[in-house]
Protein backbone atom coordinates (compact mmCIF):
# COMPACT_ATOMS: atom_id res chain seq x y z
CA UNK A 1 -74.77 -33.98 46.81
CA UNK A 2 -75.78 -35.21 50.29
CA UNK A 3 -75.10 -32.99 52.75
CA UNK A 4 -73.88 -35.87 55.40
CA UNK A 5 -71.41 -36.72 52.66
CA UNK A 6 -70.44 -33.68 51.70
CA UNK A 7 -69.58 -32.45 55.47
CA UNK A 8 -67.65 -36.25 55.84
CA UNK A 9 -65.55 -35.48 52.91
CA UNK A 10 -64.31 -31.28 54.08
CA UNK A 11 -62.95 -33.03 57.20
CA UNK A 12 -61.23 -35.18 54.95
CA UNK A 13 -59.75 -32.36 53.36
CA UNK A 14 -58.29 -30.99 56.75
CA UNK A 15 -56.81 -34.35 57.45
CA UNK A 16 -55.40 -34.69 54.09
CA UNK A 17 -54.18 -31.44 53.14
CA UNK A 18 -56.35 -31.10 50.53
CA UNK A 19 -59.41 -28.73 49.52
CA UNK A 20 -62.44 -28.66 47.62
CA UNK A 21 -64.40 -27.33 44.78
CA UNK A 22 -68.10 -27.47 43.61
CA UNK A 23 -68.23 -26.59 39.79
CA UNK A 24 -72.22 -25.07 39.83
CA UNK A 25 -71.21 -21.62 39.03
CA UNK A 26 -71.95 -19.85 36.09
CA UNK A 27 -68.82 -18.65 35.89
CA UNK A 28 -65.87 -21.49 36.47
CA UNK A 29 -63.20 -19.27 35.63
CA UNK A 30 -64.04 -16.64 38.18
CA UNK A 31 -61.27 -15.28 41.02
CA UNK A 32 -63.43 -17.18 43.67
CA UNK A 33 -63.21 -20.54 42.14
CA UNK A 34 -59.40 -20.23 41.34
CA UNK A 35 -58.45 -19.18 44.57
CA UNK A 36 -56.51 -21.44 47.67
CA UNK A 37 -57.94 -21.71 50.63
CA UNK A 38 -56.57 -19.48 53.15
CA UNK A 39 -56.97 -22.59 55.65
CA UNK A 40 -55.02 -24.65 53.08
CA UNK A 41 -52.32 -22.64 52.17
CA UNK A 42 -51.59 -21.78 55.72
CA UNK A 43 -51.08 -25.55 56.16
CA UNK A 44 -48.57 -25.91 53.59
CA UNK A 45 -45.20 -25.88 54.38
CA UNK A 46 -43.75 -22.94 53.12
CA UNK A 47 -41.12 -24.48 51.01
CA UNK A 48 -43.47 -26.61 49.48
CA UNK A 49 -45.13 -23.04 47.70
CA UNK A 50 -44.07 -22.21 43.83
CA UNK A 51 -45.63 -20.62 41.12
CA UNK A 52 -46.66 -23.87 39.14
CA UNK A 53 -49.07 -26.50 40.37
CA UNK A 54 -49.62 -29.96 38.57
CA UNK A 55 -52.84 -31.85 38.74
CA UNK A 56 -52.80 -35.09 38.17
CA UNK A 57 -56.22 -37.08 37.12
CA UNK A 58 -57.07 -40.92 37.96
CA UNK A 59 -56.62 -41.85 34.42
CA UNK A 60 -53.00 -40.64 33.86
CA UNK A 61 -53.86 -36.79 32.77
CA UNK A 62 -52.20 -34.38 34.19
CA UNK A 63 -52.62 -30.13 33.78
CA UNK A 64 -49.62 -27.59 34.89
CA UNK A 65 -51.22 -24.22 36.01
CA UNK A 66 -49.36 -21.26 36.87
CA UNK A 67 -49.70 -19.51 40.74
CA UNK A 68 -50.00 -16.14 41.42
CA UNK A 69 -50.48 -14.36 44.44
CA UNK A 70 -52.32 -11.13 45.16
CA UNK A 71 -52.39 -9.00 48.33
CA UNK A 72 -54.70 -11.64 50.54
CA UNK A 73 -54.63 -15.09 48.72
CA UNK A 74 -53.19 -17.19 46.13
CA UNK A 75 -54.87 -18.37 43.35
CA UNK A 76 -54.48 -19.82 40.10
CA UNK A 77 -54.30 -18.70 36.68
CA UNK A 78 -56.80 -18.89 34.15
CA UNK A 79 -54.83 -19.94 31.23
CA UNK A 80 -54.24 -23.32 32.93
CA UNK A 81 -57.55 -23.65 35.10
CA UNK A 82 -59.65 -23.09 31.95
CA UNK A 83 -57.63 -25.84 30.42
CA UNK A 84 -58.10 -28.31 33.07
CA UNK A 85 -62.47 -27.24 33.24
CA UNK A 86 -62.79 -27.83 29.73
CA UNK A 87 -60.51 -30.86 29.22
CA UNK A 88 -63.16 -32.74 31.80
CA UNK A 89 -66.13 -31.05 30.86
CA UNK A 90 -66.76 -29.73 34.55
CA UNK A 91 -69.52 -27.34 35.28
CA UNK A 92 -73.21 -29.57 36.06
CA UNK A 93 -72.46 -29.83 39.71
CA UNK A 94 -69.62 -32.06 40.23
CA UNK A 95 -67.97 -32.01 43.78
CA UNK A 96 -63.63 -31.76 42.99
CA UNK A 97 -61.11 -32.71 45.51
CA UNK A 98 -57.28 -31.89 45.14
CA UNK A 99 -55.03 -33.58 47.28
CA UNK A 100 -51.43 -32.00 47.45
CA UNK A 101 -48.75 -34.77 47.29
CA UNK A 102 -45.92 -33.13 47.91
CA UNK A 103 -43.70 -30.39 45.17
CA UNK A 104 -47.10 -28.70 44.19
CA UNK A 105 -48.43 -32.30 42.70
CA UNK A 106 -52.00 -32.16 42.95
CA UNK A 107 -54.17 -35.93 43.04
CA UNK A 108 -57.82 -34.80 41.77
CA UNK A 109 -60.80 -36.44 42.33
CA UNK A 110 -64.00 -36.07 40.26
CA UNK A 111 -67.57 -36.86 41.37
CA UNK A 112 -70.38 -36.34 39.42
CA UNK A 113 -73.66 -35.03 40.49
CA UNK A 114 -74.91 -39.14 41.43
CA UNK A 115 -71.81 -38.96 43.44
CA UNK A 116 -70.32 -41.75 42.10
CA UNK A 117 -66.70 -40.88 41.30
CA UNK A 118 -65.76 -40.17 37.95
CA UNK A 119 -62.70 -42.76 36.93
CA UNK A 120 -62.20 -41.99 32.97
CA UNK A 121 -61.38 -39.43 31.25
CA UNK A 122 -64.68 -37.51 29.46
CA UNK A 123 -65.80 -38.44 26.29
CA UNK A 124 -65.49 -36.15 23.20
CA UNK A 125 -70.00 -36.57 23.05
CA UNK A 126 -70.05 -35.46 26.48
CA UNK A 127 -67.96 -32.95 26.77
CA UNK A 128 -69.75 -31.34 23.52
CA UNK A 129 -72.53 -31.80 24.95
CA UNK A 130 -72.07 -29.56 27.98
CA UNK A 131 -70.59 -26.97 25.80
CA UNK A 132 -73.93 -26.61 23.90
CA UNK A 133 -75.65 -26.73 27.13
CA UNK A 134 -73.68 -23.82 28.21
CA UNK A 135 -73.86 -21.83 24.73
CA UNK A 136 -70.10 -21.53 24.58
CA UNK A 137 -69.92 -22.53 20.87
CA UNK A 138 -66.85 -20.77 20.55
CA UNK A 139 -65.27 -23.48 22.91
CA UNK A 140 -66.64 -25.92 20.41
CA UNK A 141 -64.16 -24.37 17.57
CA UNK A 142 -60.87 -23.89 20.15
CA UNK A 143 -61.58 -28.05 21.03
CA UNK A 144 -61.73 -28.75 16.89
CA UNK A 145 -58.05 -26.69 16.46
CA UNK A 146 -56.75 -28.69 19.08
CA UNK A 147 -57.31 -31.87 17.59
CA UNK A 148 -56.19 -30.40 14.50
CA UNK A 149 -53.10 -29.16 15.92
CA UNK A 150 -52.81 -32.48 17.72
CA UNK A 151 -52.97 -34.40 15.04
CA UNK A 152 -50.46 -32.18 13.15
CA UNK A 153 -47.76 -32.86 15.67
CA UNK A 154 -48.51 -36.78 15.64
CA UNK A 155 -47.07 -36.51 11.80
CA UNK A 156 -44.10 -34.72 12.36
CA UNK A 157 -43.05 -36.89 15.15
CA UNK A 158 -43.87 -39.78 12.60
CA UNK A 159 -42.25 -37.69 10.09
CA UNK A 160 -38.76 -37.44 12.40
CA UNK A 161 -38.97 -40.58 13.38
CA UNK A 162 -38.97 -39.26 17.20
CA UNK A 163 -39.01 -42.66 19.40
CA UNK A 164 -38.73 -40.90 22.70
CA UNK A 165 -41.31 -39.00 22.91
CA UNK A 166 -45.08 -39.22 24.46
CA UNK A 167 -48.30 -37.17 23.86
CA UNK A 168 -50.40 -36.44 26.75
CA UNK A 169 -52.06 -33.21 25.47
CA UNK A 170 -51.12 -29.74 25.58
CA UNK A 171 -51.34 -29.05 28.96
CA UNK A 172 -48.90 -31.23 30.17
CA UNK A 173 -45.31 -31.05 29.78
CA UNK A 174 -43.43 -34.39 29.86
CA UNK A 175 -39.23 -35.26 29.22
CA UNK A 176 -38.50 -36.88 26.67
CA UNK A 177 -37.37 -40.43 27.03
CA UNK A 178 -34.50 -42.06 25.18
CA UNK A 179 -35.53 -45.88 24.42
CA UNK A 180 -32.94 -48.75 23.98
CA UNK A 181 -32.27 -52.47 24.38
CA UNK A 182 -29.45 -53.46 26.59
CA UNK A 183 -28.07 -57.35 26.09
CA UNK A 184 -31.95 -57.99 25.55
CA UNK A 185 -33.16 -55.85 28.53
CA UNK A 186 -35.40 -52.94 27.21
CA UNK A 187 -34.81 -49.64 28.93
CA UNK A 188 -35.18 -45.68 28.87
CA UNK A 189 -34.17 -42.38 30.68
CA UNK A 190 -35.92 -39.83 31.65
CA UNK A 191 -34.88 -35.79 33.28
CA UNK A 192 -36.94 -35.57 36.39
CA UNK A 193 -39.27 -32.21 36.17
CA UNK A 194 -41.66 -31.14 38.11
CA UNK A 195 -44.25 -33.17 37.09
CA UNK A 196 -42.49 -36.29 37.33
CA UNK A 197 -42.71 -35.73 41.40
CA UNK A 198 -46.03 -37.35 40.64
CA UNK A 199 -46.31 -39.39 37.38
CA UNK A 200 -44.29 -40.42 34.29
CA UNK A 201 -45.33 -40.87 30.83
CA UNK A 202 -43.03 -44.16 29.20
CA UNK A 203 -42.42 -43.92 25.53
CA UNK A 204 -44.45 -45.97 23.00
CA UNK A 205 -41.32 -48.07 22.36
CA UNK A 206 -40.97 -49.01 25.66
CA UNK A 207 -44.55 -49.48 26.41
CA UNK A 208 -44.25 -52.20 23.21
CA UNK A 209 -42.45 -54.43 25.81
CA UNK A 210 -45.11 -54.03 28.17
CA UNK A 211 -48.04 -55.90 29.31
CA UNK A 212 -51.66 -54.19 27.23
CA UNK A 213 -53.77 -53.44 29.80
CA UNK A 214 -53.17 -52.02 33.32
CA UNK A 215 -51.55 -53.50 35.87
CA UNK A 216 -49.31 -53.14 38.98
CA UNK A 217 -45.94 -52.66 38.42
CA UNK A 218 -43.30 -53.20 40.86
CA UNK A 219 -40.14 -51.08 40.63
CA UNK A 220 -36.78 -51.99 42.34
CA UNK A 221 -33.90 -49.45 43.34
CA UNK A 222 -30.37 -49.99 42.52
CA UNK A 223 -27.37 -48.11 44.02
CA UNK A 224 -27.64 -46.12 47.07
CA UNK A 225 -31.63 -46.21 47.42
CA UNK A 226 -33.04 -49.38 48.86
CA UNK A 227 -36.17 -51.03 48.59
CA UNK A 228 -39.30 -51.55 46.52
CA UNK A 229 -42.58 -49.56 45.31
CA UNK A 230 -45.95 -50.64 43.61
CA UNK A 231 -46.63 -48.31 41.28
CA UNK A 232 -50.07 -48.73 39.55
CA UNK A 233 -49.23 -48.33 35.31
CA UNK A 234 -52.20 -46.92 33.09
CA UNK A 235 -52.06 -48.39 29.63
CA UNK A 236 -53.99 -46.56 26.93
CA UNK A 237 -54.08 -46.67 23.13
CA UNK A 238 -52.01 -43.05 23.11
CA UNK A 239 -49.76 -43.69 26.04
CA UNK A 240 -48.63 -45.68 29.25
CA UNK A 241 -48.31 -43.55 32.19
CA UNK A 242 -46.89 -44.87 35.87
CA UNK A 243 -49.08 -43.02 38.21
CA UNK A 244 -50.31 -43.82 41.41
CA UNK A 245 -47.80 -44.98 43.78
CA UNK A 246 -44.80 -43.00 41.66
CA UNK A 247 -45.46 -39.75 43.60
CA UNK A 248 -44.51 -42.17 47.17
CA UNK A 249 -41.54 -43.78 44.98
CA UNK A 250 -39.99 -40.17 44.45
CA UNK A 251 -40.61 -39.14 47.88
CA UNK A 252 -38.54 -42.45 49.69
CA UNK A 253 -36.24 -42.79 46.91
CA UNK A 254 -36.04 -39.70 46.85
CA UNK A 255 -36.20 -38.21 42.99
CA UNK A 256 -35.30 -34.73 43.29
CA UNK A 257 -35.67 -32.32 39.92
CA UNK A 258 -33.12 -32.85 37.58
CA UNK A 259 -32.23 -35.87 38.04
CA UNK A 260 -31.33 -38.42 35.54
CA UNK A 261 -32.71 -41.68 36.04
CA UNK A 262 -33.04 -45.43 33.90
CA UNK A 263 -35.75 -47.55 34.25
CA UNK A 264 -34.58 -51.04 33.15
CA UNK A 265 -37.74 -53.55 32.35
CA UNK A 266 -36.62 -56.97 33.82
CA UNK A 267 -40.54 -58.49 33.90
CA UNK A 268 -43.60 -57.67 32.11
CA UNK A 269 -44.76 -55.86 35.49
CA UNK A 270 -41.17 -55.00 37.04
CA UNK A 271 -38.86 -52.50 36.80
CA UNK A 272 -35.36 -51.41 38.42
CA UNK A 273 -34.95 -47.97 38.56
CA UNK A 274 -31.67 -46.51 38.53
CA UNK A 275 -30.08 -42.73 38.71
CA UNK A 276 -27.13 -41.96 36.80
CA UNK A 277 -26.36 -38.29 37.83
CA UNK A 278 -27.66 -34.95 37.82
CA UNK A 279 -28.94 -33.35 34.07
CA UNK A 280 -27.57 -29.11 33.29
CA UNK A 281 -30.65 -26.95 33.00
CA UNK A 282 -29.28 -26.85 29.18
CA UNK A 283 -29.68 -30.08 28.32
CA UNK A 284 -33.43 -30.71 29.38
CA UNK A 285 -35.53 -30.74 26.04
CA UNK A 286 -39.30 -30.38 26.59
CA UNK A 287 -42.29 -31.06 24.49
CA UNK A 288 -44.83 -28.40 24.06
């Protein structure tokens, strides 16, 4: 990477309160490349540290990792960082930024050796094609059980006939999503977690009333909130996922964990959102 741009894009990191990562080591998973920067953490507002991070990709991905912190510095687990490496094939030289957005929500950017960003998620070629690189042919058999396992769970949700639920890969933890037309209006609910400080999955059914590709959706509040927020939605083939803009929506709305909220379709590309009241820690069901 050029140095010029390399230097321009730290002091964006101090600005931002973010931090950066080159992934050229031979060993990714090391203490050194999973630790916070002092200078970051210092930054961070105090009640803005946990013990679980989310990172959040461009393309609607997202990875929960577990914090722990050790005599000097906190850093992050490997059970979670190693998931995150090897789900975008990282480790030829690519320059990573995270960007905290607020409850431990983490935007990362990728840029590849070229520097050109990367805006997609890896293919299943190249990612196989680092691991050879690298030797790691065990990695090569954990990827294959995932799929397997993956592809397991798609039956029995076919199986149960589960319409209010969405797959975004083990790493992620998302609410389910109860899916229903209202007097022709299609709508679901959600149980604000963590992670949905910063994105949320919609349920196939709901995403059948949507437009197919990606687009900017605009959602309303009703009740107490006021206003509006354009919130960019990423449509794939596997799921629909409202992403950048939602982690701003939560913050002025605010969204605050726990709570229960409707999101009522009224447009192909608008949505009112809507918060009923506050969900027990009993009642939240999560998909593993």
């Amino acid at each position: 990477m050029n140095m010029n741009n390399w230097f321009d894009r730290v002091k964006e990191d101090r600005e931002n309160l973010s931090f950066s990562k080159t992934f050229a080591c031979a060993d990714l998973s090391s203490e050194c490349m999973r630790t916070f920067p002092f200078d970051f953490i210092k930054s961070l507002p105090i009640e803005e540290l946990s013990n679980k991070m989310v990172i959040i990709a461009k393309w609607g991905s997202s990875w929960e990792v577990d914090i722990s912190k050790n005599p000097r510095l906190y850093y992050m687990e490997k059970s979670g960082w190693n998931q995150f490496v090897r789900d975008n094939a990282l480790g030829k030289n690519e320059f990573v930024t995270f960007t905290h957005i607020g409850s431990m929500c983490f935007d990362v950017n990728i840029y590849g050796k070229d520097e050109k960003e990367i805006v997609r998620a890896p293919t299943m070629a190249s990612s196989s094609g680092i691991k050879q690189e690298q030797g790691a042919s065990m990695e090569g058999v954990e990827l294959e059980a995932t799929e397997k396992k993956a592809e397991e769970s798609k039956k029995k949700i076919k199986i149960k006939k589960v319409v209010n639920s969405v797959e975004i890969g083990e790493s992620s933890r998302v609410k389910r999503g109860r899916v229903r037309v209202k007097n022709g209006v299609p709508e679901f609910e959600i149980t604000i977690k963590r992670s949905g400080l910063g994105h949320v999955a919609i349920p196939n059914l709901f995403k059948k009333h949507m437009l197919k590709e990606p687009t900017m959706f605009t959602i309303h509040s009703k009740g107490s909130g006021c206003g509006s927020w354009e919130v960019w939605c990423l449509v794939r083939e596997a799921q629909a996922t409202f992403s950048r803009g939602w982690s701003k929506l939560a913050r002025e709305y605010p969204l605050e964990i726990g709570d229960k909220c409707t999101l009522q379709l009224i447009k192909p590309n608008e949505c009112v959102l809507t918060i009923s009241n506050k969900a027990k820690e009993e009642e939240i069901t999560v998909i593993d």
